[in-house]
C-alpha atoms as a PDB file:
ATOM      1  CA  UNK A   1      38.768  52.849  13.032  1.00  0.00           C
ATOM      2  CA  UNK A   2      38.686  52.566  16.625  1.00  0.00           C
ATOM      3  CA  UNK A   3      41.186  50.535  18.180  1.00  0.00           C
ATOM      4  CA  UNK A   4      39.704  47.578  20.723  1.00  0.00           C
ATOM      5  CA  UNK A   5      42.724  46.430  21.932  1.00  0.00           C
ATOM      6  CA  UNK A   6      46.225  47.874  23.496  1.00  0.00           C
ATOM      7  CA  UNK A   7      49.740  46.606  25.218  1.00  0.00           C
ATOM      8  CA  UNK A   8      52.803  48.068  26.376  1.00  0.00           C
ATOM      9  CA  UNK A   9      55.851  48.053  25.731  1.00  0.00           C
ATOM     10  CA  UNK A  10      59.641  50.030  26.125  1.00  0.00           C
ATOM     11  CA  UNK A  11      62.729  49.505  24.601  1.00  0.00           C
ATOM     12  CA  UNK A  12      66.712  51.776  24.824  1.00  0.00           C
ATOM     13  CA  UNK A  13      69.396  51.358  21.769  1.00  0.00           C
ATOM     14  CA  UNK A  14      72.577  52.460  21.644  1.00  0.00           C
ATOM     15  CA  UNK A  15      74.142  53.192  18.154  1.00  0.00           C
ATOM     16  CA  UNK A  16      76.705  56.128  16.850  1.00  0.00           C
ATOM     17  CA  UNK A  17      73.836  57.339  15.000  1.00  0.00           C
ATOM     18  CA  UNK A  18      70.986  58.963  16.220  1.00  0.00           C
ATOM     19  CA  UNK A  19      68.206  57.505  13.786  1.00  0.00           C
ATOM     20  CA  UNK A  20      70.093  53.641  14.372  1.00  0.00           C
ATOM     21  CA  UNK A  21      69.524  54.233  17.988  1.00  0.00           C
ATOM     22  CA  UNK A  22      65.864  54.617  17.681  1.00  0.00           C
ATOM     23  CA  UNK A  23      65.367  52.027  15.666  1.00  0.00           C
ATOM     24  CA  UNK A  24      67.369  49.553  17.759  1.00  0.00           C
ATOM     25  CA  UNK A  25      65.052  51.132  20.861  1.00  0.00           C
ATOM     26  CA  UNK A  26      62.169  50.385  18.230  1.00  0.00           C
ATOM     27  CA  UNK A  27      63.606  46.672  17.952  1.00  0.00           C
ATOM     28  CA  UNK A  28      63.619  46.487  21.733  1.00  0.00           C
ATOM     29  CA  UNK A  29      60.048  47.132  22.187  1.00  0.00           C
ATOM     30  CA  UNK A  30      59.380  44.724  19.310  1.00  0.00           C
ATOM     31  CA  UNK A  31      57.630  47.178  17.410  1.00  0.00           C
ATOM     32  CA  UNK A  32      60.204  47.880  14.584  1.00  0.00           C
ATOM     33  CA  UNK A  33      58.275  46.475  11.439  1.00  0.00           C
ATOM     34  CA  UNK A  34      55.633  48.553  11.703  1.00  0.00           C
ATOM     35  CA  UNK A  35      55.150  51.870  10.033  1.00  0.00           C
ATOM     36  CA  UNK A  36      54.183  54.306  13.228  1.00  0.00           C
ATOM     37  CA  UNK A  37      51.486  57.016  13.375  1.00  0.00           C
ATOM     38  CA  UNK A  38      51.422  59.078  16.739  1.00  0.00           C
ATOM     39  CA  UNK A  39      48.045  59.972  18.155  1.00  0.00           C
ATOM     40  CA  UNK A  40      47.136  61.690  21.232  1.00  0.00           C
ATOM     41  CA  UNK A  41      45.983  60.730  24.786  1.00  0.00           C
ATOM     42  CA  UNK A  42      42.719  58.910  24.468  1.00  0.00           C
ATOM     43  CA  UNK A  43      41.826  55.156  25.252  1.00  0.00           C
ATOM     44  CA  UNK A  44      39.271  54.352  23.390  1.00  0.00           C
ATOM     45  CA  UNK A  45      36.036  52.630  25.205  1.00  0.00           C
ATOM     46  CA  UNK A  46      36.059  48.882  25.042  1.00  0.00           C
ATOM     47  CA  UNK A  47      39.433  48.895  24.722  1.00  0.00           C
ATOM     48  CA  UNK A  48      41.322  45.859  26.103  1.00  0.00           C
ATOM     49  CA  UNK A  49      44.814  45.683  27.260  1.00  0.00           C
ATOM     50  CA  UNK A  50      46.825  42.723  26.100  1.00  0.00           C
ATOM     51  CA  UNK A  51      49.985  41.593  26.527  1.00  0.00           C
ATOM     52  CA  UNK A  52      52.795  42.433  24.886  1.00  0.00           C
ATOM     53  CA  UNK A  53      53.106  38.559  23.590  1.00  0.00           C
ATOM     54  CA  UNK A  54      49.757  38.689  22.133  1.00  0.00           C
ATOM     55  CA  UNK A  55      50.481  42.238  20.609  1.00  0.00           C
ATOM     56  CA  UNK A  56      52.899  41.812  19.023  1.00  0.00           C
ATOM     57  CA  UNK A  57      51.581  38.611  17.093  1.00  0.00           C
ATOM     58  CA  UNK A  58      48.782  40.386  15.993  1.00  0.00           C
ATOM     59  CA  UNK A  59      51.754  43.029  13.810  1.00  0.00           C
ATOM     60  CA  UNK A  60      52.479  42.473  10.438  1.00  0.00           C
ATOM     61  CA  UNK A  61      55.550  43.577   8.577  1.00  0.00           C
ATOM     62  CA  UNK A  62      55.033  47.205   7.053  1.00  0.00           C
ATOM     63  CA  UNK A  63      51.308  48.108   9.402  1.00  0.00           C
ATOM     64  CA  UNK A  64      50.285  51.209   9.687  1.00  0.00           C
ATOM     65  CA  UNK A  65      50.317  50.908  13.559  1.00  0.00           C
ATOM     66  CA  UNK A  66      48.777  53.614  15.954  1.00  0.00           C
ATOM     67  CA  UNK A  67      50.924  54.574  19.159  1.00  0.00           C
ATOM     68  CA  UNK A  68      51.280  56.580  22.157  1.00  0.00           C
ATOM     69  CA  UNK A  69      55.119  57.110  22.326  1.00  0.00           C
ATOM     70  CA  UNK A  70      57.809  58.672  24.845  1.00  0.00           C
ATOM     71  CA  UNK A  71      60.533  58.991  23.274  1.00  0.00           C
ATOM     72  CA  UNK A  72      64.055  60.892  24.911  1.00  0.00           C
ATOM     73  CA  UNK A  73      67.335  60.721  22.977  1.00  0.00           C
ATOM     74  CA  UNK A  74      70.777  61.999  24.233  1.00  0.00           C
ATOM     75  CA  UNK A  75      74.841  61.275  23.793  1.00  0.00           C
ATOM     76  CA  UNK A  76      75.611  63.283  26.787  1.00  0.00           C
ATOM     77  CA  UNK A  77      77.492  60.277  28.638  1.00  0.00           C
ATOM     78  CA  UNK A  78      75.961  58.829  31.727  1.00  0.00           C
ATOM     79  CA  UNK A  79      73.036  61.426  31.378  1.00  0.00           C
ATOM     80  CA  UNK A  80      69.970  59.641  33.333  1.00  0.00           C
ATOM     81  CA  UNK A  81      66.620  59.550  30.852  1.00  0.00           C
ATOM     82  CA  UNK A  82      63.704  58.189  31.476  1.00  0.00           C
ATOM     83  CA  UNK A  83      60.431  58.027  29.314  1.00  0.00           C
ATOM     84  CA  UNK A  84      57.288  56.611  30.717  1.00  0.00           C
ATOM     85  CA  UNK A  85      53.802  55.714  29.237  1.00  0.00           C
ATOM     86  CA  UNK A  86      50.657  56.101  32.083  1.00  0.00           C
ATOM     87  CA  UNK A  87      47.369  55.078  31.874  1.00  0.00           C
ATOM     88  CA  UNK A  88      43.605  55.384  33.273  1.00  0.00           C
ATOM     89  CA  UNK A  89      40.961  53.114  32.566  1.00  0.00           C
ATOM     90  CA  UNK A  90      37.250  53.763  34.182  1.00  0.00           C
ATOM     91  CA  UNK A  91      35.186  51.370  35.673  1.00  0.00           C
ATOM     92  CA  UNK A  92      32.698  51.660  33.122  1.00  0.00           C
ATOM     93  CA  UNK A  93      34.466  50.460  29.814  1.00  0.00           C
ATOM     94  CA  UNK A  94      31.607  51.889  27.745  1.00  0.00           C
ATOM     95  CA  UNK A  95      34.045  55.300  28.658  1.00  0.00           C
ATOM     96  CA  UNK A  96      37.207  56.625  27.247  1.00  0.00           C
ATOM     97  CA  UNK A  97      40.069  56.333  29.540  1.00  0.00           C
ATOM     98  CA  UNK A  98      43.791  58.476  29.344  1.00  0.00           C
ATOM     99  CA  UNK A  99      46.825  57.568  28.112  1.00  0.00           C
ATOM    100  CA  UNK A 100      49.912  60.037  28.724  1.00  0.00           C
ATOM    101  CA  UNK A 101      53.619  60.393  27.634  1.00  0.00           C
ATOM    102  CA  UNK A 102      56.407  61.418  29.860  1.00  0.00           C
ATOM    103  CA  UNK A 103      60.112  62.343  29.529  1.00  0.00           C
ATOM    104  CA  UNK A 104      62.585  63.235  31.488  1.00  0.00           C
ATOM    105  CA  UNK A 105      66.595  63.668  32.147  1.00  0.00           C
ATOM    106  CA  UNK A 106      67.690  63.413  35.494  1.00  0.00           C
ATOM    107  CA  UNK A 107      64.521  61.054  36.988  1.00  0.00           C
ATOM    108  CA  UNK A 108      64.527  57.851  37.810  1.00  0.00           C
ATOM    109  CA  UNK A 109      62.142  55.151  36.175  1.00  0.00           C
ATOM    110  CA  UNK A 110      59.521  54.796  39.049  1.00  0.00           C
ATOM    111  CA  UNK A 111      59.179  58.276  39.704  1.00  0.00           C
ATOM    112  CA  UNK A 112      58.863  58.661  36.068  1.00  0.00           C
ATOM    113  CA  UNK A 113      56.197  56.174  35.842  1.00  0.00           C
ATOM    114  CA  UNK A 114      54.856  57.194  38.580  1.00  0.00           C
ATOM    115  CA  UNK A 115      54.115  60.776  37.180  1.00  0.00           C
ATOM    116  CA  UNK A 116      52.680  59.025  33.864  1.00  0.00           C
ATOM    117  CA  UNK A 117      50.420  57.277  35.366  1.00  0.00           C
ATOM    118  CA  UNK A 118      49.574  60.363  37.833  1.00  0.00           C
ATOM    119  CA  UNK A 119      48.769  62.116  34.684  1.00  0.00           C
ATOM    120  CA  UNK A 120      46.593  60.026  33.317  1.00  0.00           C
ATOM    121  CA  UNK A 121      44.337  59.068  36.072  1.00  0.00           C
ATOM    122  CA  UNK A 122      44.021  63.156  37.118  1.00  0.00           C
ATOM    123  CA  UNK A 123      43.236  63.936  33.515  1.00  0.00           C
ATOM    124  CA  UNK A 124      40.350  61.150  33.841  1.00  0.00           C
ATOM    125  CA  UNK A 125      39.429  62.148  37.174  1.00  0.00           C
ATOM    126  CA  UNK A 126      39.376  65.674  35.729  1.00  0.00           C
ATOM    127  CA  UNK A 127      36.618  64.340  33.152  1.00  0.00           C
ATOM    128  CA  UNK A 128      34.207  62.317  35.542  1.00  0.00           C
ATOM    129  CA  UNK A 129      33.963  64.778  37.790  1.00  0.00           C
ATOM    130  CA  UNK A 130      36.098  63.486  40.810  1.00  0.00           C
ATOM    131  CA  UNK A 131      37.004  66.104  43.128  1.00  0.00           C
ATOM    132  CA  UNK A 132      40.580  66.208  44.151  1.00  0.00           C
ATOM    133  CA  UNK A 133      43.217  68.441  45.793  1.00  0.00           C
ATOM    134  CA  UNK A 134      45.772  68.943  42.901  1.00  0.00           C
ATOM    135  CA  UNK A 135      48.508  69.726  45.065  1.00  0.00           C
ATOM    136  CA  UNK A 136      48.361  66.469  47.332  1.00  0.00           C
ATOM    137  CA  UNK A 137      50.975  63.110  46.502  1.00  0.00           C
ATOM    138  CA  UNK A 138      50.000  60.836  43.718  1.00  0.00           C
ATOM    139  CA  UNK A 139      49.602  58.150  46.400  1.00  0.00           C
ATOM    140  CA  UNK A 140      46.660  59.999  48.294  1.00  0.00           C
ATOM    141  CA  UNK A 141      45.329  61.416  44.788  1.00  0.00           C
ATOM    142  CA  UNK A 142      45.382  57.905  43.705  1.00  0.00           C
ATOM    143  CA  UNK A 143      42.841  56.834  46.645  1.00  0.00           C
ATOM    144  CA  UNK A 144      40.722  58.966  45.938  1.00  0.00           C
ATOM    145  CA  UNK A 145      40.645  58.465  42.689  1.00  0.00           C
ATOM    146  CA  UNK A 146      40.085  54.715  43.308  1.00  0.00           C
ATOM    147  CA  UNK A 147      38.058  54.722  46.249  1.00  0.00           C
ATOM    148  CA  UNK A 148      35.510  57.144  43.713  1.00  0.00           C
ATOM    149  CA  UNK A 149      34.804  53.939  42.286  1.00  0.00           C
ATOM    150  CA  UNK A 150      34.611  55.696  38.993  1.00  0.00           C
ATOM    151  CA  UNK A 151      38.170  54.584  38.431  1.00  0.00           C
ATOM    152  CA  UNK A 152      39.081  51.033  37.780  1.00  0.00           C
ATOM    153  CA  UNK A 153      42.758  50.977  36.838  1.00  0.00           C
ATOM    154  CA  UNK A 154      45.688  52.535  36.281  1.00  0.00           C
ATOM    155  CA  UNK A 155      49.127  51.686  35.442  1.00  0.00           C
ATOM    156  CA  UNK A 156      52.278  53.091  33.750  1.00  0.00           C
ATOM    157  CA  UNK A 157      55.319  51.135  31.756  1.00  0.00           C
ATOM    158  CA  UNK A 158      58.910  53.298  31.755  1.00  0.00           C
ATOM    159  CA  UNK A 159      62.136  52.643  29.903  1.00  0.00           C
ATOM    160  CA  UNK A 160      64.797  54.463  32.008  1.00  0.00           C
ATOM    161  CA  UNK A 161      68.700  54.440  31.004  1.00  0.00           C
ATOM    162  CA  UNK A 162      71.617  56.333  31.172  1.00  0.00           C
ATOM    163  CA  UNK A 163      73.487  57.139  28.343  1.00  0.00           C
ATOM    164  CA  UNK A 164      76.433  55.361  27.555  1.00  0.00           C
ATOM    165  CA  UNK A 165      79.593  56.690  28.860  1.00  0.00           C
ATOM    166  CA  UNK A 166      81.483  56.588  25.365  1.00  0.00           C
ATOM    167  CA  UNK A 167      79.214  59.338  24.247  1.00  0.00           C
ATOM    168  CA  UNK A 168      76.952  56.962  21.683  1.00  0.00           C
ATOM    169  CA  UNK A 169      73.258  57.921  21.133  1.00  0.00           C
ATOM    170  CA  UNK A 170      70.731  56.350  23.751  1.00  0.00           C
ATOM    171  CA  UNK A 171      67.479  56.170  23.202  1.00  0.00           C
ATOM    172  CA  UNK A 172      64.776  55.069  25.684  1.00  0.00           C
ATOM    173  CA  UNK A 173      60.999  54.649  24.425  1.00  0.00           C
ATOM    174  CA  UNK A 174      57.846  53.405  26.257  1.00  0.00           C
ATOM    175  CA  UNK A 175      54.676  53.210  23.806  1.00  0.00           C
ATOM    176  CA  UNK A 176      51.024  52.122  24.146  1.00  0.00           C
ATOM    177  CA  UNK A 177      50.211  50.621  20.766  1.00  0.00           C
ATOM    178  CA  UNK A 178      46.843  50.143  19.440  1.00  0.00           C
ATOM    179  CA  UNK A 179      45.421  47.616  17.397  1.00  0.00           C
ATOM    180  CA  UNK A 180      41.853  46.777  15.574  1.00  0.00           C
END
């Protein structure tokens, strides 16, 4: 199976329960029928992003389902989490792009993002050969990488939250799920 098309999505939960909070974070993203199988970084070639609308109608009630997944839990009250999803797509779609998972405490949602989709596009940039200087910003990384014209797109989605102050389990998620 390879999958040919992907959204995004990101959902938080609060619950007294660890495992209910996921699963209400799960119900969030919309993505809580589905039975969930993890997989690692790659975007298949050909692969199409949807939207989350037309994702999620194409789910049915007990799927195996494919994901990327972020996932950061805590009941520390007001603790700041953020999880983030990035991705790199190359101008040639015949290619396989990146897809990468972030979490942190303590960051905020764009610069969480922000470092997902950093990730991803220097892991692909790492792959077709595009020289860059590691240590620069994203932002100037992010020209080059563009301005390659190896590199057609890239993008992140982040759930950010902080906890809630009564000490209940938050969860935050942001996933990449992929369908046939």
């Amino acid at each position: 199976m390879v999958p040919t098309k992907i959204f995004l999505s990101k959902g938080v939960g609060v619950h007294k329960n660890r495992l209910q909070s996921f699963e209400l974070a799960l119900r969030s993203a919309g993505i809580e029928k589905c039975n969930l199988v993890y997989v690692s970084s790659i975007l298949p070639p050909n692969c199409k992003i949807v939207s989350k609308e037309e994702g999620l109608k194409l789910l049915h009630p007990g799927q195996i389902t494919f994901c990327v997944m972020a996932r950061l839990e805590s009941n520390e009250p007001n603790r700041l989490m953020s999880t983030a999803i990035g991705i790199a797509m190359p101008k040639d779609n015949s290619n396989y792009g990146y897809l990468s998972e972030h979490h942190s405490f303590g960051e905020k949602g764009e610069k969480a993002g922000e470092y997902a989709e950093d990730l991803a596009a220097t892991m692909l940039a790492s792959t077709l050969g595009i020289e860059f200087n590691p240590d620069t910003a994203w932002e100037e990384r992010e020209q080059v990488y563009k301005t390659s014209g190896q590199i057609f797109k890239s993008a992140n989605i982040c759930q950010s939250a902080e906890a809630n102050k009564d000490g209940l389990w938050t969860t935050t998620i942001a996933v990449a799920v992929l369908l046939e």
